[in-house]
N, C-alpha and C. Protein backbone atom coordinates (compact mmCIF):
# COMPACT_ATOMS: atom_id res chain seq x y z
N UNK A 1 0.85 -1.18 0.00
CA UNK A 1 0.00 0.00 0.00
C UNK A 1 0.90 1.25 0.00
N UNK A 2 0.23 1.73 -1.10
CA UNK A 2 1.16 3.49 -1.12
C UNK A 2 0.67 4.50 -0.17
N UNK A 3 1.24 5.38 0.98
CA UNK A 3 1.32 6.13 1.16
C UNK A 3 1.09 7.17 0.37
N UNK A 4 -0.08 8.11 0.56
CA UNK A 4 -0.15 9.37 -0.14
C UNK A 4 0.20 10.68 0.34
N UNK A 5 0.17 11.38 0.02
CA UNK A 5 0.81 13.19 0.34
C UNK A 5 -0.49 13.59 1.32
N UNK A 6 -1.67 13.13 1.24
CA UNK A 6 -2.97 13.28 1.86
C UNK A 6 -2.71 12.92 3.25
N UNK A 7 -2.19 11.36 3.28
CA UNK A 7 -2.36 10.82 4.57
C UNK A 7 -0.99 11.67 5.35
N UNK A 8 0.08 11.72 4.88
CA UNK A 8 1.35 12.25 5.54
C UNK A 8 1.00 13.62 5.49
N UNK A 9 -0.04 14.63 4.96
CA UNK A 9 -0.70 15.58 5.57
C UNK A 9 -1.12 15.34 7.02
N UNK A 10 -2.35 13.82 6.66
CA UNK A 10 -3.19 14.10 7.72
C UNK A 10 -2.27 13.91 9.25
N UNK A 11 -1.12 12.78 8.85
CA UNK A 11 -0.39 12.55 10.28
C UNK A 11 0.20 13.54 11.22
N UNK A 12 0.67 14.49 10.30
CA UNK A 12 1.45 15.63 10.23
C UNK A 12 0.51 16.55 11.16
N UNK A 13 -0.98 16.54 10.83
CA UNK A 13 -2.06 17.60 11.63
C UNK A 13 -2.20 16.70 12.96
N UNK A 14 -2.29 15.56 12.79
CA UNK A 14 -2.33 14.41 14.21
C UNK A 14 -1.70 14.73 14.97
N UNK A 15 -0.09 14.92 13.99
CA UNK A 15 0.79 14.89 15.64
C UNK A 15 1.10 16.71 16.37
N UNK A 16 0.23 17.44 15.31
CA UNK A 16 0.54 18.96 15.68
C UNK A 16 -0.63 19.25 16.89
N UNK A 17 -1.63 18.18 16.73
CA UNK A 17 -2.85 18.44 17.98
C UNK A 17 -2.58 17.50 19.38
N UNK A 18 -1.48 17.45 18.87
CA UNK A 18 -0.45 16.49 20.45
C UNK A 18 -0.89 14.57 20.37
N UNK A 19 -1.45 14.02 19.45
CA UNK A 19 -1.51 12.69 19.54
C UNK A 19 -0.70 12.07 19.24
N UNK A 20 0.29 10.70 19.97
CA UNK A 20 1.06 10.54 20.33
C UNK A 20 1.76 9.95 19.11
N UNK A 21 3.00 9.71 18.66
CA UNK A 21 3.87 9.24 17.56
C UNK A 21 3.22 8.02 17.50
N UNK A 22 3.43 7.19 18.51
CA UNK A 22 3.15 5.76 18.48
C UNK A 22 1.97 5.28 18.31
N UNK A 23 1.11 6.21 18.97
CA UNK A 23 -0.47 5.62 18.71
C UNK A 23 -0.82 5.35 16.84
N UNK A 24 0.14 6.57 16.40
CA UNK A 24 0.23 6.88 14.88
C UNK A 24 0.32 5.76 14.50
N UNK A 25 2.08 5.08 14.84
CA UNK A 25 2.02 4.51 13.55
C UNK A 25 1.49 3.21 14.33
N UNK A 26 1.28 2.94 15.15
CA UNK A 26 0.43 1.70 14.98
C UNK A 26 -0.59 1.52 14.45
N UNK A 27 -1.85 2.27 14.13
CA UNK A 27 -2.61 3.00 13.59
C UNK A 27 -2.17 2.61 11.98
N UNK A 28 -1.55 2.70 11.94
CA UNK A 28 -1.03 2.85 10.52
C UNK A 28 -0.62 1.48 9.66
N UNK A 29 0.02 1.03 10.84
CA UNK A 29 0.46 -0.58 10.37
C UNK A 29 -0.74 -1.73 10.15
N UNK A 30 -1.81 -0.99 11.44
CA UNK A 30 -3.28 -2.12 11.38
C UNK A 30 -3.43 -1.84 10.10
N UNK A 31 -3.21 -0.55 9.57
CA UNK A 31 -4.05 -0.26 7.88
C UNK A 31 -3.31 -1.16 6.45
N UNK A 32 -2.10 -1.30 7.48
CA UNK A 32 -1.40 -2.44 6.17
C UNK A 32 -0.58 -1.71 5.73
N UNK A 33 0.66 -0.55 5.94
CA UNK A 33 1.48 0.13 5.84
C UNK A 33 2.61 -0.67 6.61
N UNK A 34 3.71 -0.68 5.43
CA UNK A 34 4.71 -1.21 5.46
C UNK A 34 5.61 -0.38 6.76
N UNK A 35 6.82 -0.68 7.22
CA UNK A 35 7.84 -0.22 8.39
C UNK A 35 8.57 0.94 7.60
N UNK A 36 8.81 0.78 6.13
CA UNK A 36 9.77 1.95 5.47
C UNK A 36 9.15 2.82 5.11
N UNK A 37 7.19 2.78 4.73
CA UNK A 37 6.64 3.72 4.50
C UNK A 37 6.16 4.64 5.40
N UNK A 38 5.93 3.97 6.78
CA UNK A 38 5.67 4.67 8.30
C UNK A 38 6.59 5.40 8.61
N UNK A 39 8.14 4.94 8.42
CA UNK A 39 9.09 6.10 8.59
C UNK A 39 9.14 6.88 7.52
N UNK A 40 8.92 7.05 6.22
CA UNK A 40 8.93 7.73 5.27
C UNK A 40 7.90 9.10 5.37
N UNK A 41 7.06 9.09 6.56
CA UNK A 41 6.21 9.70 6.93
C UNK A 41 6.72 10.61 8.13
N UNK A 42 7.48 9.92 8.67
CA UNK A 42 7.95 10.15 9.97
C UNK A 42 9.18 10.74 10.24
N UNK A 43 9.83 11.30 8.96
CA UNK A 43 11.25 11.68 8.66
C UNK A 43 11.00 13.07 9.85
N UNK A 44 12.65 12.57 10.15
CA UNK A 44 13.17 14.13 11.73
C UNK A 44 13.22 15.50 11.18
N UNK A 45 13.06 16.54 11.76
CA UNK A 45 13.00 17.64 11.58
C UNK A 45 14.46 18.10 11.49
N UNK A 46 15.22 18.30 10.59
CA UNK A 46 16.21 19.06 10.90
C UNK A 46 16.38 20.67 11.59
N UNK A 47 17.05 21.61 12.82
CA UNK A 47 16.75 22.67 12.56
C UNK A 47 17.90 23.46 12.07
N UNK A 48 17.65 24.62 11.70
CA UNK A 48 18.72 25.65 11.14
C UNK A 48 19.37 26.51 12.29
N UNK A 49 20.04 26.32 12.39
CA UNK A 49 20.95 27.21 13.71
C UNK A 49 21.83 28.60 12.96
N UNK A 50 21.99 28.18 11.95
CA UNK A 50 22.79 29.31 11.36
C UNK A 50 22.36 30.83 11.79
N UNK A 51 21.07 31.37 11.83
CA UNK A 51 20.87 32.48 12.13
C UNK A 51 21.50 32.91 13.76
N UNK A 52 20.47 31.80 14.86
CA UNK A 52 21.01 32.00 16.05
C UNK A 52 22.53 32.23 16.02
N UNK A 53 23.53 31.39 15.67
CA UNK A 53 24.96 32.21 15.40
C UNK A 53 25.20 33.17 15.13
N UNK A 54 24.38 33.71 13.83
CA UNK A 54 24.96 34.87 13.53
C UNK A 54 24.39 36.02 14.62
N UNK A 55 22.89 36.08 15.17
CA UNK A 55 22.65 36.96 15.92
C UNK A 55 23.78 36.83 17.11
N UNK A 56 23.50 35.62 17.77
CA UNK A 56 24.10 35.70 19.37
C UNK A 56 25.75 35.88 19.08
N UNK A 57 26.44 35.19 17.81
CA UNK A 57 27.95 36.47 17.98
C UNK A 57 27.87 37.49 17.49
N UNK A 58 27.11 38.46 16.88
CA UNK A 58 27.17 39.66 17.03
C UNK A 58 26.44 40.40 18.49
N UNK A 59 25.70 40.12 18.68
CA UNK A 59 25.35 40.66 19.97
C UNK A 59 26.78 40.25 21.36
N UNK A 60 27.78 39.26 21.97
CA UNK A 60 28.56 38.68 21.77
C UNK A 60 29.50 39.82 21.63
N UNK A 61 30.04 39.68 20.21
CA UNK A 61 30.98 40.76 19.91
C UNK A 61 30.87 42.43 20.25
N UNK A 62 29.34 42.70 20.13
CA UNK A 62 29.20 44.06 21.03
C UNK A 62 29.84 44.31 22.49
N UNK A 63 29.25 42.98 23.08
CA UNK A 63 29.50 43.09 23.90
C UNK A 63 30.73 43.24 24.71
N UNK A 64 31.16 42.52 24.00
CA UNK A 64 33.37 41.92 24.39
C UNK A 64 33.97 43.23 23.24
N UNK A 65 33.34 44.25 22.37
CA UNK A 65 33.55 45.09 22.34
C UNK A 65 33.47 46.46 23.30
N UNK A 66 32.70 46.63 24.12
CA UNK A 66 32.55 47.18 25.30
C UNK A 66 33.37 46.78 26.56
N UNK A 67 33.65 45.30 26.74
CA UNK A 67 34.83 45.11 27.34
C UNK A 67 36.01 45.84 27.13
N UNK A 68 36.47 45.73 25.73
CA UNK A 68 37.32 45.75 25.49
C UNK A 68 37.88 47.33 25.67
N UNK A 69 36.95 48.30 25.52
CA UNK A 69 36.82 49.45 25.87
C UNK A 69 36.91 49.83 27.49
N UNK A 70 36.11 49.19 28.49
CA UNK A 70 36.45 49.52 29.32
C UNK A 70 37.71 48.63 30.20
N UNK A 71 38.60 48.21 29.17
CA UNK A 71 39.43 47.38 29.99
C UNK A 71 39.53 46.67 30.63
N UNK A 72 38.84 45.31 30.67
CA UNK A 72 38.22 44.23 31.00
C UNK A 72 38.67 42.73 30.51
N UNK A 73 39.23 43.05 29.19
CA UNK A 73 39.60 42.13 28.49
C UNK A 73 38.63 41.97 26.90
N UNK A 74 39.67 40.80 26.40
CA UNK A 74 38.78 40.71 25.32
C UNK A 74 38.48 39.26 25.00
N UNK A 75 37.84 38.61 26.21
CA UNK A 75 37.20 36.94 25.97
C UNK A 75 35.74 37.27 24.93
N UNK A 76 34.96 37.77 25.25
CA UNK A 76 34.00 37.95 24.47
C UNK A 76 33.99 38.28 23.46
N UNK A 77 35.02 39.11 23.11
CA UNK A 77 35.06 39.30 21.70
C UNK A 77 35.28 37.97 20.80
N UNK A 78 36.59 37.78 21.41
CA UNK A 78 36.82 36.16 20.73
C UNK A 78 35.86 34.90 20.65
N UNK A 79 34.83 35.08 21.75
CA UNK A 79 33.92 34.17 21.90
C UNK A 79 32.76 34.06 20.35
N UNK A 80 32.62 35.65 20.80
CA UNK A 80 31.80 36.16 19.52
C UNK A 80 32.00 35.94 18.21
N UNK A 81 33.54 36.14 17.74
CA UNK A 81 34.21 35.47 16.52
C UNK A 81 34.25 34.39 15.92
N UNK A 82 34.36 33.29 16.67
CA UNK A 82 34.21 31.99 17.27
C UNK A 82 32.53 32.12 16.27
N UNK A 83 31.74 31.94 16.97
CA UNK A 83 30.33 32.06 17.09
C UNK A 83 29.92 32.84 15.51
N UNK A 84 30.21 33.69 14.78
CA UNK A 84 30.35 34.25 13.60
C UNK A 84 30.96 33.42 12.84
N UNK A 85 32.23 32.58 13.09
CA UNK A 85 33.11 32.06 12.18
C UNK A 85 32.48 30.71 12.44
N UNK A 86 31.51 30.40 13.04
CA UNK A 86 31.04 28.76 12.87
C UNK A 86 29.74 29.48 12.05
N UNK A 87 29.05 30.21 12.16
CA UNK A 87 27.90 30.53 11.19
C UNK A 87 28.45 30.71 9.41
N UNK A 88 29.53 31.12 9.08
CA UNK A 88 30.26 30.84 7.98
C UNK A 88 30.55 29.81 7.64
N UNK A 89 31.11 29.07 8.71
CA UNK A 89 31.42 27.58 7.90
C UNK A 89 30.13 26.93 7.61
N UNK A 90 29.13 26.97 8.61
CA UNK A 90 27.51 26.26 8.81
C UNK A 90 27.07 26.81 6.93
N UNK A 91 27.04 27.84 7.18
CA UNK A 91 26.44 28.94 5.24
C UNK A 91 27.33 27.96 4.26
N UNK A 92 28.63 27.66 4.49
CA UNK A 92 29.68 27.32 3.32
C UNK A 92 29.41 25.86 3.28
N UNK A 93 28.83 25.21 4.32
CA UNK A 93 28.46 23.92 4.25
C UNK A 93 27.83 23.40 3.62
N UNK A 94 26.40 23.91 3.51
CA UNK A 94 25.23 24.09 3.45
C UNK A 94 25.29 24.57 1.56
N UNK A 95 26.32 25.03 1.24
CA UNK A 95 25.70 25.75 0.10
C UNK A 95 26.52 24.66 -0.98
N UNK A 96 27.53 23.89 -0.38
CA UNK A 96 27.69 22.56 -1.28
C UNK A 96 26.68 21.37 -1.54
């Protein structure tokens, strides 16, 4: 049995009104749905972090820029760099 774009809609609204993964796919298997098509439904969310980097080391670098001004040191700055220079590699990753 094929899986349609309908039903992996409808699971998709199932599990957004909090009913449980498992109740799903068992649910699913009584209907005669194969183990590769239940996960084919069930694929993980990847998330994107790239932005949070780029905000939190610039905010970060303000900050350990203000250190650095009042003579404090400059960990934050570097932290911040750090934190900027992994959001570059994350963009340069991503775009291969």
């Amino acid at each position: 049995m094929q899986m349609t774009a309908e039903k992996i809609s409808l699971i998709k609204s199932k599990l957004k009104k909090g009913e449980p993964e498992g109740e799903i796919k068992e649910q699913l298997k009584r209907e005669g749905y194969s183990d590769t098509e239940i996960s084919k439904a069930f694929l993980a969310h990847h998330y994107d972090m790239r932005m949070w980097y780029l905000i939190f080391g610039v905010l970060i670098c303000l900050f350990g820029l203000y250190n650095l001004i009042m003579q404090k040191g400059f960990l934050f700055l570097i932290l911040g760099g750090v934190l900027i220079y992994a959001y570059l590699q994350e963009r340069k990753r991503l775009k291969k």
